[in-house]
PDB file of N, CA and C in Angstrom:
ATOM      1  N   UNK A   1      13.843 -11.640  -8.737  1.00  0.00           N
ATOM      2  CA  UNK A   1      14.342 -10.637  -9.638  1.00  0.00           C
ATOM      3  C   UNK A   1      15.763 -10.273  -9.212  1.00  0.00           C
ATOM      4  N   UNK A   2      16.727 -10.310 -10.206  1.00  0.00           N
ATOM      5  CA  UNK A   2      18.110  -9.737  -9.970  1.00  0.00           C
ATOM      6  C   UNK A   2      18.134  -8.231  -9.525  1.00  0.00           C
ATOM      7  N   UNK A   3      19.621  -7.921  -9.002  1.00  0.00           N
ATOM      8  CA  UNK A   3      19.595  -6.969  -8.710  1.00  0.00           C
ATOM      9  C   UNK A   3      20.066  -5.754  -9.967  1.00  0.00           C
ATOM     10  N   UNK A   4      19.986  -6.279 -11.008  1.00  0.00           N
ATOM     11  CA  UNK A   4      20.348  -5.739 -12.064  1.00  0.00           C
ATOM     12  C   UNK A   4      18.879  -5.351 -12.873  1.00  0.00           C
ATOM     13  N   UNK A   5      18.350  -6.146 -12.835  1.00  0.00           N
ATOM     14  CA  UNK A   5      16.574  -6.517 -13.288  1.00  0.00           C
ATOM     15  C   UNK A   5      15.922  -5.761 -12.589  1.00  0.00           C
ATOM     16  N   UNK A   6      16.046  -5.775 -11.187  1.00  0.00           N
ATOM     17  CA  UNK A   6      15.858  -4.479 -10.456  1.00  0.00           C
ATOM     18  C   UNK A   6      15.897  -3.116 -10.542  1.00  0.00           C
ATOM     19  N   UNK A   7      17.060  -2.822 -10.389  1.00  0.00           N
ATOM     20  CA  UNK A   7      18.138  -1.318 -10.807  1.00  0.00           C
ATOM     21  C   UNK A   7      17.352  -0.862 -12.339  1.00  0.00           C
ATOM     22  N   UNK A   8      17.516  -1.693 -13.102  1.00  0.00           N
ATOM     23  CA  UNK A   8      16.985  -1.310 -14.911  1.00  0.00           C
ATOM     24  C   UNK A   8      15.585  -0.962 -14.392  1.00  0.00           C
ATOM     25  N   UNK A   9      14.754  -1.526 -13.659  1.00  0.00           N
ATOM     26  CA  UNK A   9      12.849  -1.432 -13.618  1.00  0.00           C
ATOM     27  C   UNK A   9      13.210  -0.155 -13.129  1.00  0.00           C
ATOM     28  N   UNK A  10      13.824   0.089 -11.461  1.00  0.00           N
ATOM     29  CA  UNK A  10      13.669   1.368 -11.023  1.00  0.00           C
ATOM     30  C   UNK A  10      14.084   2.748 -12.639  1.00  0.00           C
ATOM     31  N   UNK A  11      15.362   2.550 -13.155  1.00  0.00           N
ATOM     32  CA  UNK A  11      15.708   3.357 -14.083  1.00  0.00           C
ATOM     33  C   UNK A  11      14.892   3.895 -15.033  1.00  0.00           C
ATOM     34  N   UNK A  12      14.202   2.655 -15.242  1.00  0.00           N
ATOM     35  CA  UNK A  12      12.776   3.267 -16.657  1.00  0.00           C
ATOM     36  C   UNK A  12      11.684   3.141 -15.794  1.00  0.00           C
ATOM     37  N   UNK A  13      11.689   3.440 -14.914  1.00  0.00           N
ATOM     38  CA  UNK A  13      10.155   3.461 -14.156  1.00  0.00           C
ATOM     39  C   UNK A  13       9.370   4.859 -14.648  1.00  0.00           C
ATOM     40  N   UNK A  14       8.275   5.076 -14.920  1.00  0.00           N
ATOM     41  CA  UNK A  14       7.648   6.799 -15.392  1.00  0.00           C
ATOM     42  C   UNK A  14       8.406   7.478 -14.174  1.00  0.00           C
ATOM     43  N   UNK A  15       8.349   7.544 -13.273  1.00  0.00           N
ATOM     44  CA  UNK A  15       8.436   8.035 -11.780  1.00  0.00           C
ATOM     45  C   UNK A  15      10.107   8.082 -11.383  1.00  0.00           C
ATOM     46  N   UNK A  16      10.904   7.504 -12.368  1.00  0.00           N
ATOM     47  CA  UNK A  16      12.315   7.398 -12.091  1.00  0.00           C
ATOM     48  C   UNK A  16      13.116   8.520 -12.327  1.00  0.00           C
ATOM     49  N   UNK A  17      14.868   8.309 -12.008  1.00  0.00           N
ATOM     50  CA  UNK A  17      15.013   9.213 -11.767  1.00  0.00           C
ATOM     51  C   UNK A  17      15.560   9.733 -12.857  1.00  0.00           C
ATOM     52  N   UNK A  18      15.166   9.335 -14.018  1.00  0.00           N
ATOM     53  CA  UNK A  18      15.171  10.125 -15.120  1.00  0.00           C
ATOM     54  C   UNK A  18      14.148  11.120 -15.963  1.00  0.00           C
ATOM     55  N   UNK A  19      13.370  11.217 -14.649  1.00  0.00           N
ATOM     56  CA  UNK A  19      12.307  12.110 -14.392  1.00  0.00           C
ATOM     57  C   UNK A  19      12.213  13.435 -13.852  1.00  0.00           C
ATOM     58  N   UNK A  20      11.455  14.493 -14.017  1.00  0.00           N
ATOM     59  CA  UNK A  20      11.175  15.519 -13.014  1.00  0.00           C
ATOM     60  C   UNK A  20      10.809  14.719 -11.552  1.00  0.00           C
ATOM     61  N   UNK A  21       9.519  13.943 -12.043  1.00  0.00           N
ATOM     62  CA  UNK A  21       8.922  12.914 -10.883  1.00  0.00           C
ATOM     63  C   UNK A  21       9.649  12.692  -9.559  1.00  0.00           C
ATOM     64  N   UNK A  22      10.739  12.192  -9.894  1.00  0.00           N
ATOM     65  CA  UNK A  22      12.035  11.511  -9.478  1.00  0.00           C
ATOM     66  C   UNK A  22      12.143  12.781  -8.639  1.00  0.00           C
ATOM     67  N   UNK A  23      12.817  13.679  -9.021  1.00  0.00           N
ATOM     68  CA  UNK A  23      13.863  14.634  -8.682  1.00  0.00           C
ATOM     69  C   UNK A  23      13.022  16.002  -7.484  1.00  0.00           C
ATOM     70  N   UNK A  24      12.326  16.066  -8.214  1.00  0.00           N
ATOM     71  CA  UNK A  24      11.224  16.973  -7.419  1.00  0.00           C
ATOM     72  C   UNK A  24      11.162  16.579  -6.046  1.00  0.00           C
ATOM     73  N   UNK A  25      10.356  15.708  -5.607  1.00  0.00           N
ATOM     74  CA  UNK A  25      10.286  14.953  -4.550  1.00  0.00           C
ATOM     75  C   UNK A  25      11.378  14.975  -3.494  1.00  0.00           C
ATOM     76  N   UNK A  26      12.347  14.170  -4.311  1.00  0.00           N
ATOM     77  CA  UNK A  26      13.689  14.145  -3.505  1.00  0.00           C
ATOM     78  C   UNK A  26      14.159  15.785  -3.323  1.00  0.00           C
ATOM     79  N   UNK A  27      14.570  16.693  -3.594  1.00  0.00           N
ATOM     80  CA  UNK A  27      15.168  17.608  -3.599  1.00  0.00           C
ATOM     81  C   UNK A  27      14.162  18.672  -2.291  1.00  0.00           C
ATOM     82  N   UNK A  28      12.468  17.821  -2.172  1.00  0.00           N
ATOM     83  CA  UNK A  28      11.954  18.650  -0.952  1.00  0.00           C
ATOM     84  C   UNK A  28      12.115  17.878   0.235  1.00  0.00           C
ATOM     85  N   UNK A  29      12.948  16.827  -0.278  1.00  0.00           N
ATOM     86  CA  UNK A  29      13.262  15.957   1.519  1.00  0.00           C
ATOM     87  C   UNK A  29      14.021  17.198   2.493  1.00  0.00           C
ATOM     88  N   UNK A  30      14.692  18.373   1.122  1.00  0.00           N
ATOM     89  CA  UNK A  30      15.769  18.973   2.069  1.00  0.00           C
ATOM     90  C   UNK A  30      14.849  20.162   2.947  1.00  0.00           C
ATOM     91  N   UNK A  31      13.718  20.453   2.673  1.00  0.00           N
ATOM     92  CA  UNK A  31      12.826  21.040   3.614  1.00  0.00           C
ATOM     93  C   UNK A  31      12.412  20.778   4.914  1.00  0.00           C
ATOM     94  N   UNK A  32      11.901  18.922   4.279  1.00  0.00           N
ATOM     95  CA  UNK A  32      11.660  18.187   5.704  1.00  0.00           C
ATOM     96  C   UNK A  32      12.529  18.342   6.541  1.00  0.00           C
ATOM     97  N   UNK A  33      14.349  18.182   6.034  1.00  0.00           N
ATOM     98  CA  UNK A  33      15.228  18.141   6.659  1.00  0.00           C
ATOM     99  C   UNK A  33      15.149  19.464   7.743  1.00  0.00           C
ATOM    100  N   UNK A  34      15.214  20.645   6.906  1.00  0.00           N
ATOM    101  CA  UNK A  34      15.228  21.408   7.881  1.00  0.00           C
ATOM    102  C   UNK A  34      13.964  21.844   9.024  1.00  0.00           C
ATOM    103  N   UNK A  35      12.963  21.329   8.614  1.00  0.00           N
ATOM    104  CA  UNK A  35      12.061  21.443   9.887  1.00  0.00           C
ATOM    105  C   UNK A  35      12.443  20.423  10.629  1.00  0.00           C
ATOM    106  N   UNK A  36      13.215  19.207  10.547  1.00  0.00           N
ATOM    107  CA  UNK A  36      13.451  17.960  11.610  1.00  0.00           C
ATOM    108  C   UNK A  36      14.176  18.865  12.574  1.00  0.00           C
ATOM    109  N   UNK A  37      15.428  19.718  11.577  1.00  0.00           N
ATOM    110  CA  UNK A  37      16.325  20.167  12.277  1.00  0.00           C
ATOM    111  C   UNK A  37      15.812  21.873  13.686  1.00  0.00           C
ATOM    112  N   UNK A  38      14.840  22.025  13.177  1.00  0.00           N
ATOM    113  CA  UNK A  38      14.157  22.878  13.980  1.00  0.00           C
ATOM    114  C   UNK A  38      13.621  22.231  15.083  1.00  0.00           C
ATOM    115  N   UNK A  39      13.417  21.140  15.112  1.00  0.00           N
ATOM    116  CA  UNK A  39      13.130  20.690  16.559  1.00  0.00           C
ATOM    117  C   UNK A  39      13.523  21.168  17.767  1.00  0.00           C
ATOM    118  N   UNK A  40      15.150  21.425  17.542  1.00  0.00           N
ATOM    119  CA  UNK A  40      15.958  21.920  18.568  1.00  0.00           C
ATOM    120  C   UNK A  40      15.353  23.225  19.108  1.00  0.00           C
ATOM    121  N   UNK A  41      14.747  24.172  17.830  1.00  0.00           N
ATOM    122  CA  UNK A  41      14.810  25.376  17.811  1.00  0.00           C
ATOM    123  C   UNK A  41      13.239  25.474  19.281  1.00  0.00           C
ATOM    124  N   UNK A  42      13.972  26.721  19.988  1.00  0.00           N
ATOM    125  CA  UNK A  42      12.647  27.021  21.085  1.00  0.00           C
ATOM    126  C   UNK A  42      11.311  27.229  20.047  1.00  0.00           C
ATOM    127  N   UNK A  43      10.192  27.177  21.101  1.00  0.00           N
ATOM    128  CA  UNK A  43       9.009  26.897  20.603  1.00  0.00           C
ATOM    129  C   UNK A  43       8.655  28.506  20.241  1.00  0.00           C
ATOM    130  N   UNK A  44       9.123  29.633  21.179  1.00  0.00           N
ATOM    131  CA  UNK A  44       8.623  31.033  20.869  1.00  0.00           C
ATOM    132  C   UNK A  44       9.269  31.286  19.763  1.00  0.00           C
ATOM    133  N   UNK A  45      10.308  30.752  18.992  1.00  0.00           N
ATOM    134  CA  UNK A  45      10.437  31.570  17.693  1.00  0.00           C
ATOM    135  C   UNK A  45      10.211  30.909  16.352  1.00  0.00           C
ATOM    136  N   UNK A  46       9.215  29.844  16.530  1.00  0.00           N
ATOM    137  CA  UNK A  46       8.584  28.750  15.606  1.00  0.00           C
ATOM    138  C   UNK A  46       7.550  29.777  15.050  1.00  0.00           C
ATOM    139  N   UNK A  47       7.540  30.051  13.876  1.00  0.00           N
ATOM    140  CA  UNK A  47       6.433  30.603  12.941  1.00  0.00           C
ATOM    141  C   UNK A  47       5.003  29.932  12.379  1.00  0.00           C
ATOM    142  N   UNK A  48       3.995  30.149  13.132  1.00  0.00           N
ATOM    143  CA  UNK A  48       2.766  29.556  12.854  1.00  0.00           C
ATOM    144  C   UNK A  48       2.265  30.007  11.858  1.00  0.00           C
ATOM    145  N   UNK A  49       2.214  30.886  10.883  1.00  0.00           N
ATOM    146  CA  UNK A  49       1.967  30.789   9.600  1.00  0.00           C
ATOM    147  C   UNK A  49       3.074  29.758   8.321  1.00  0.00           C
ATOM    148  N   UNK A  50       4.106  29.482   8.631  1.00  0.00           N
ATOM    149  CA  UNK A  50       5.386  28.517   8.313  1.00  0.00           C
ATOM    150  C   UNK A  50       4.803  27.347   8.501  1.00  0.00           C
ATOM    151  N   UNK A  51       4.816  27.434   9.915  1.00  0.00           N
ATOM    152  CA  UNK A  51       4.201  25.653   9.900  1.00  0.00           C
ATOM    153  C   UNK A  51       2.800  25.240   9.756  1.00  0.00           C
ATOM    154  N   UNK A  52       1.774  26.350   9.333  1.00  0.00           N
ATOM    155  CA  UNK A  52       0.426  25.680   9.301  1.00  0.00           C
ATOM    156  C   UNK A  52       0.424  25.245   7.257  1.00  0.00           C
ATOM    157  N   UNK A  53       1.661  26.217   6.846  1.00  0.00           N
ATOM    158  CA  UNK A  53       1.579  26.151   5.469  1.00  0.00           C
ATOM    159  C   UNK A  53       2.396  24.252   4.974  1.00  0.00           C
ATOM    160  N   UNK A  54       3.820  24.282   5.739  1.00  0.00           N
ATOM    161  CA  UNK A  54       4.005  22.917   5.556  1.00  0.00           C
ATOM    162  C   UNK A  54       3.536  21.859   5.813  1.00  0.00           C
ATOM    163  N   UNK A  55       2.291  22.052   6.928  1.00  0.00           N
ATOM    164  CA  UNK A  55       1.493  21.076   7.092  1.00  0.00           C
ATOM    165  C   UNK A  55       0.852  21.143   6.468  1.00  0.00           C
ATOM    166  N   UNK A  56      -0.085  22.174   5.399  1.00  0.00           N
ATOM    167  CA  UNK A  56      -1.174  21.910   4.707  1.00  0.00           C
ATOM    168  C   UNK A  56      -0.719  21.727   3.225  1.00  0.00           C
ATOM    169  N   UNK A  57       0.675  22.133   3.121  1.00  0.00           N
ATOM    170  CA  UNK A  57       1.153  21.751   1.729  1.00  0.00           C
ATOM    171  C   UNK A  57       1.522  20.133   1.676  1.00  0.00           C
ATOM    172  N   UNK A  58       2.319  19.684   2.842  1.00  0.00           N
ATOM    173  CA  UNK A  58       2.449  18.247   3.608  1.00  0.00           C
ATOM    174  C   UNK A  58       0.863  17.197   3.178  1.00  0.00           C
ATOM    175  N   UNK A  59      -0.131  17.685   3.470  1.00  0.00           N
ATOM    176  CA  UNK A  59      -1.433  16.978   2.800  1.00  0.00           C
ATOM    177  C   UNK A  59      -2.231  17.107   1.569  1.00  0.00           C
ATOM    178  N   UNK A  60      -2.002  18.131   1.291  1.00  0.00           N
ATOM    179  CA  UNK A  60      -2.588  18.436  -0.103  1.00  0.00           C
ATOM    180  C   UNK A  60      -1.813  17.958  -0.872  1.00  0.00           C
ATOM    181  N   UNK A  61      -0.553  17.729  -1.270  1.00  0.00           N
ATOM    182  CA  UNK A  61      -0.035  17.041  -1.636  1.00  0.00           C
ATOM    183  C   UNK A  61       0.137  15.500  -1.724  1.00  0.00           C
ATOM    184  N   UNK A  62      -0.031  15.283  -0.662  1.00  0.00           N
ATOM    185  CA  UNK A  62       0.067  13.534   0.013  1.00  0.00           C
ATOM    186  C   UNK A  62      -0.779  12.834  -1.118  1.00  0.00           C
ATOM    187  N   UNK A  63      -2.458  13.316  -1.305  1.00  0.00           N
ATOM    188  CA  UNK A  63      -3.687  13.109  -1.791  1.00  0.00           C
ATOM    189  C   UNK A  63      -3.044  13.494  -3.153  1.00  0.00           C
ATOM    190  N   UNK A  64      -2.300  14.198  -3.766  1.00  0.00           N
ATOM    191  CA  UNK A  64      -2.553  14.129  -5.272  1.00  0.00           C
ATOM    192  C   UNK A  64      -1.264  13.215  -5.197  1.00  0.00           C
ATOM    193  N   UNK A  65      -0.720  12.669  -5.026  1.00  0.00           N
ATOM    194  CA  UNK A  65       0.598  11.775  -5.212  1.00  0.00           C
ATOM    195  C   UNK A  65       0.246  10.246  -5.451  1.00  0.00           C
ATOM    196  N   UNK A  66      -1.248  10.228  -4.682  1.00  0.00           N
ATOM    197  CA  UNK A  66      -1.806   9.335  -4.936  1.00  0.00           C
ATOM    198  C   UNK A  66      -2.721   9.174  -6.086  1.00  0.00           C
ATOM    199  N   UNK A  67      -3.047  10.547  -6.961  1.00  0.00           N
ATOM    200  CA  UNK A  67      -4.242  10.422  -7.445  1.00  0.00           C
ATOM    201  C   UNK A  67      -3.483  10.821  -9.303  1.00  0.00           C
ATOM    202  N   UNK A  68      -2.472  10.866  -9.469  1.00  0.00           N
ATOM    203  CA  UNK A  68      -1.744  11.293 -10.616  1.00  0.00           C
ATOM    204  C   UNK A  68      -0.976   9.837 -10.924  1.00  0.00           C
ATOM    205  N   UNK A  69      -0.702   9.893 -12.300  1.00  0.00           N
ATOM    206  CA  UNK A  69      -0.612   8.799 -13.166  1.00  0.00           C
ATOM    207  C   UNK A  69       1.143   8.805 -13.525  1.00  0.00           C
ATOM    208  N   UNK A  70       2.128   8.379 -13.076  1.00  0.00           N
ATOM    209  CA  UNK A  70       2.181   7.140 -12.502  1.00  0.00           C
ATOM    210  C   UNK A  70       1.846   7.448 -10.710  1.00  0.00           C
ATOM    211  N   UNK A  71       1.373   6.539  -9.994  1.00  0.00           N
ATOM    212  CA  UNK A  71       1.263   7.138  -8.667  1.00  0.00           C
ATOM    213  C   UNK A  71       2.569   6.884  -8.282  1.00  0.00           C
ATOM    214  N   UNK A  72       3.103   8.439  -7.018  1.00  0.00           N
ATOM    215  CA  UNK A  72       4.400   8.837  -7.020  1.00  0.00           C
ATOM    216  C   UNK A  72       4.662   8.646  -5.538  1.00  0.00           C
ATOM    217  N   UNK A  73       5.502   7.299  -4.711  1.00  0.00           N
ATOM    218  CA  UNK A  73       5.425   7.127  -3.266  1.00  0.00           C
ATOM    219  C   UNK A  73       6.584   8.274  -2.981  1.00  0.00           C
ATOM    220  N   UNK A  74       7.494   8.210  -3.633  1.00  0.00           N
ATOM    221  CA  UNK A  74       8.282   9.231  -3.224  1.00  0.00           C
ATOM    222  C   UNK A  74       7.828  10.642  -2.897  1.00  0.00           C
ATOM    223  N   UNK A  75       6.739  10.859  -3.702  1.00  0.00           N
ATOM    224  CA  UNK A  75       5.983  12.146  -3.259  1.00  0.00           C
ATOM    225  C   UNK A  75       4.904  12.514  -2.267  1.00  0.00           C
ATOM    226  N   UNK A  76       4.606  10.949  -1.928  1.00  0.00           N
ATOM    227  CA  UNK A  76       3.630  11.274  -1.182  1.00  0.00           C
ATOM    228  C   UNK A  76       4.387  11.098   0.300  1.00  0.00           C
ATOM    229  N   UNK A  77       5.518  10.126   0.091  1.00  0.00           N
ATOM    230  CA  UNK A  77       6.428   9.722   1.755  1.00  0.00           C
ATOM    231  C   UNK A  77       6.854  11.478   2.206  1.00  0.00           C
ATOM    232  N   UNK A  78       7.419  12.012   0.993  1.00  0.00           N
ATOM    233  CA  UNK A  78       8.241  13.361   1.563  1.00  0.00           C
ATOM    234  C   UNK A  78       6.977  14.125   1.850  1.00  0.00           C
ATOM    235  N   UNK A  79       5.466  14.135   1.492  1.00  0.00           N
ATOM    236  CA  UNK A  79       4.950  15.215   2.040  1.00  0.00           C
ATOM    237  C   UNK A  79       4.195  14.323   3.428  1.00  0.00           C
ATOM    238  N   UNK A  80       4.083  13.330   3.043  1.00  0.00           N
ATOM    239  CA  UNK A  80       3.498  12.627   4.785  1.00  0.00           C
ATOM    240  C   UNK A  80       4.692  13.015   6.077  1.00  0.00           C
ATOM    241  N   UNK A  81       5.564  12.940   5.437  1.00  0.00           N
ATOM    242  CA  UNK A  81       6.786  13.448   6.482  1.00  0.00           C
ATOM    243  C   UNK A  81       6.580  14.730   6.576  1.00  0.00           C
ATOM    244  N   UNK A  82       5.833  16.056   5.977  1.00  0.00           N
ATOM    245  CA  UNK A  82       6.228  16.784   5.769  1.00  0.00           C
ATOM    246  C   UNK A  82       4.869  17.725   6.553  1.00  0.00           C
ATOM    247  N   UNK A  83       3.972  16.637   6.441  1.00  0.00           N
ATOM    248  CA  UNK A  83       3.032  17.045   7.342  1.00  0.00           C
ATOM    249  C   UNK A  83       2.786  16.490   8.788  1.00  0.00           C
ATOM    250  N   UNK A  84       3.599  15.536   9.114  1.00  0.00           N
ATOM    251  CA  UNK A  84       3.791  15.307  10.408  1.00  0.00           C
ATOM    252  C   UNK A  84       4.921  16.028  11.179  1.00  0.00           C
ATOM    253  N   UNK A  85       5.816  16.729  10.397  1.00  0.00           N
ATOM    254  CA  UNK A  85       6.479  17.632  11.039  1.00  0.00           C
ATOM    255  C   UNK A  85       6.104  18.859  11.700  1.00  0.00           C
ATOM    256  N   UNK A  86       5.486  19.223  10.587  1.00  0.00           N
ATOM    257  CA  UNK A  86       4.460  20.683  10.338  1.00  0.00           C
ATOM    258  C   UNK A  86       3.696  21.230  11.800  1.00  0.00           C
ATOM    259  N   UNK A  87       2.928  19.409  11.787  1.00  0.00           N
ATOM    260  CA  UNK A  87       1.947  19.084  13.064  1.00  0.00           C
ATOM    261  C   UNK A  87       2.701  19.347  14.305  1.00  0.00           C
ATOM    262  N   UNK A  88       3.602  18.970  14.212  1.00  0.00           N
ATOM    263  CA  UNK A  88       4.437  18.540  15.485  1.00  0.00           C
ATOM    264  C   UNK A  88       5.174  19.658  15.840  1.00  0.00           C
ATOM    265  N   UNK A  89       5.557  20.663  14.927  1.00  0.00           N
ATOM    266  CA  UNK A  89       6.064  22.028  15.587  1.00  0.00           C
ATOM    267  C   UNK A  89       4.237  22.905  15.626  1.00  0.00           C
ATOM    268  N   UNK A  90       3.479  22.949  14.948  1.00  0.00           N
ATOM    269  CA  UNK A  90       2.574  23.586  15.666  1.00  0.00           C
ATOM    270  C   UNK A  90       1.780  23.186  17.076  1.00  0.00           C
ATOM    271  N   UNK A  91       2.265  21.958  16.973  1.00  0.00           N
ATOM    272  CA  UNK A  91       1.843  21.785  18.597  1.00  0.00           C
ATOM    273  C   UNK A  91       2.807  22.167  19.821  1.00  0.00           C
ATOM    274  N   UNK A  92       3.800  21.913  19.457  1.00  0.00           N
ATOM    275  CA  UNK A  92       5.132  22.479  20.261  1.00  0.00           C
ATOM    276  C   UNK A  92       4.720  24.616  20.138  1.00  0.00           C
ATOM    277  N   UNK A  93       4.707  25.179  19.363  1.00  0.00           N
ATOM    278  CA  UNK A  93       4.330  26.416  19.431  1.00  0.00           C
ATOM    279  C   UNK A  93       2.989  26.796  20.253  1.00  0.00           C
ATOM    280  N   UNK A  94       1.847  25.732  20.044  1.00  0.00           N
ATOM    281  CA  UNK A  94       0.925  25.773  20.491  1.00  0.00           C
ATOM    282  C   UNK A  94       0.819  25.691  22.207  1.00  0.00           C
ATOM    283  N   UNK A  95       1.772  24.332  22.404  1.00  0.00           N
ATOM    284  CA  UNK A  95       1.796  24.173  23.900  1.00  0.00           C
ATOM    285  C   UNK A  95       2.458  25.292  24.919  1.00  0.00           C
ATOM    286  N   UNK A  96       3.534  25.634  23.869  1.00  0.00           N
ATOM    287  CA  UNK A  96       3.991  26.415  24.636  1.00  0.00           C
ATOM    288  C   UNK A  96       3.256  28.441  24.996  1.00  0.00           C
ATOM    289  N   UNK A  97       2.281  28.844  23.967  1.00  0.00           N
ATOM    290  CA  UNK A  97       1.526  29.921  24.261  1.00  0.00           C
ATOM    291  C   UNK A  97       0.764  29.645  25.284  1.00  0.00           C
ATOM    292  N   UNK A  98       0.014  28.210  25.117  1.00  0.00           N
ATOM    293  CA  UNK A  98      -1.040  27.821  26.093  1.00  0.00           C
ATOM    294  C   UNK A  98       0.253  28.142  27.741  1.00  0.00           C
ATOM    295  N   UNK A  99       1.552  27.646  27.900  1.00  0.00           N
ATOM    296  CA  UNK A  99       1.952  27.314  29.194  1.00  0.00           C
ATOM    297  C   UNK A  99       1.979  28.601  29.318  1.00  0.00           C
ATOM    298  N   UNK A 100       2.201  29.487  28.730  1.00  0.00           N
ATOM    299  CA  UNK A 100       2.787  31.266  29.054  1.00  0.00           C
ATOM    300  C   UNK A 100       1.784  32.224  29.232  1.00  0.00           C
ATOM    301  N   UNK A 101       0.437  31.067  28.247  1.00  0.00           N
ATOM    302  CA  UNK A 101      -1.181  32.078  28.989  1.00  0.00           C
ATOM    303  C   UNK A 101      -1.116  31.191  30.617  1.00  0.00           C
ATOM    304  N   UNK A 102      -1.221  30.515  30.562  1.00  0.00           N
ATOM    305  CA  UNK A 102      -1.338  29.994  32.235  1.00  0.00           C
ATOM    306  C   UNK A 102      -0.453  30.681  33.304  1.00  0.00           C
ATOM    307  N   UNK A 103       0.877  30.617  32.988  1.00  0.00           N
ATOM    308  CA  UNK A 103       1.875  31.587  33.663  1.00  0.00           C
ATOM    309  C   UNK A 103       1.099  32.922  33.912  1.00  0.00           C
ATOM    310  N   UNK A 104       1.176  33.746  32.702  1.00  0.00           N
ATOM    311  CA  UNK A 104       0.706  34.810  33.187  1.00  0.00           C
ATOM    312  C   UNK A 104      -0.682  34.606  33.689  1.00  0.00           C
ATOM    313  N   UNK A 105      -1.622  34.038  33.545  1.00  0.00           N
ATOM    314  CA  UNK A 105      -2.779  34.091  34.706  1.00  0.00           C
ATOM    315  C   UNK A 105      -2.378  33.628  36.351  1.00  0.00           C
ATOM    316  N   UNK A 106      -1.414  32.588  35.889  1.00  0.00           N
ATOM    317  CA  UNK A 106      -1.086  32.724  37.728  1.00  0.00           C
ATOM    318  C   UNK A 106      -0.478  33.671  38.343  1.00  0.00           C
ATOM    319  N   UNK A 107      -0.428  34.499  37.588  1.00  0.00           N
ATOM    320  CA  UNK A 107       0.838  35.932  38.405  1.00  0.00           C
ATOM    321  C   UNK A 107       0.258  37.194  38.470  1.00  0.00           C
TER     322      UNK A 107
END
C-alpha cells in the first residue's frame, strides 16, 4: 500500500481524525503527560484520591475502547498508559507512607 493509499485509509477511517474519536483520545495524552511529568514530583505530595481515579479511569476505559464500534487503539493506548501511570505513582505514595510508618516505629 502507498503512502498516499495509506494517509487517505487513516483520513476516512470512522476513528480518524476527522472525528471526535480521533481528537478525544489524543487531547488526554496531555494528562498522561502530566502525570509522566510528576514523577519528579516527591512521593508526600502525590494525591491518592488523583491517582486511584486515573488509574481506574485508565481501565475502565481501556475495556470500552475495545468494546465500541469502530474499536478505538488510540483510546485504549492513552488510557493503558494512563493506568500504568496512575499505578506507578500510587505505589511510589504507597512506598513511601509504608517507609515513614517504619521510621516512626523505629524511633
Amino acid at each position: 500500500m502507498s503512502f498516499a493509499a495509506s494517509a487517505r485509509s487513516f483520513w476516512n477511517h470512522p476513528a480518524g481524525p476527522k472525528t471526535i474519536f480521533f481528537w478525544a483520545p489524543t487531547m488526554k495524552w496531555g494528562i498522561t503527560a502530566a502525570n509522566v511529568k510528576d514523577f519528579s514530583r516527591p512521593p508526600e505530595l502525590l494525591s491518592v484520591p488523583q491517582q486511584s481515579a486515573v488509574t481506574l479511569t485508565g481501565l475502565i476505559w481501556c475495556k470500552y475502547a475495545l468494546d465500541i464500534t469502530p474499536v478505538n487503539y488510540n483510546l485504549m493506548a492513552v488510557n493503558m498508559v494512563m493506568a500504568a501511570t496512575g499505578s506507578y505513582q500510587l505505589f511510589r505514595r504507597f512506598s513511601y507512607d509504608q517507609a515513614q510508618a517504619a521510621k516512626a516505629k523505629a524511633t
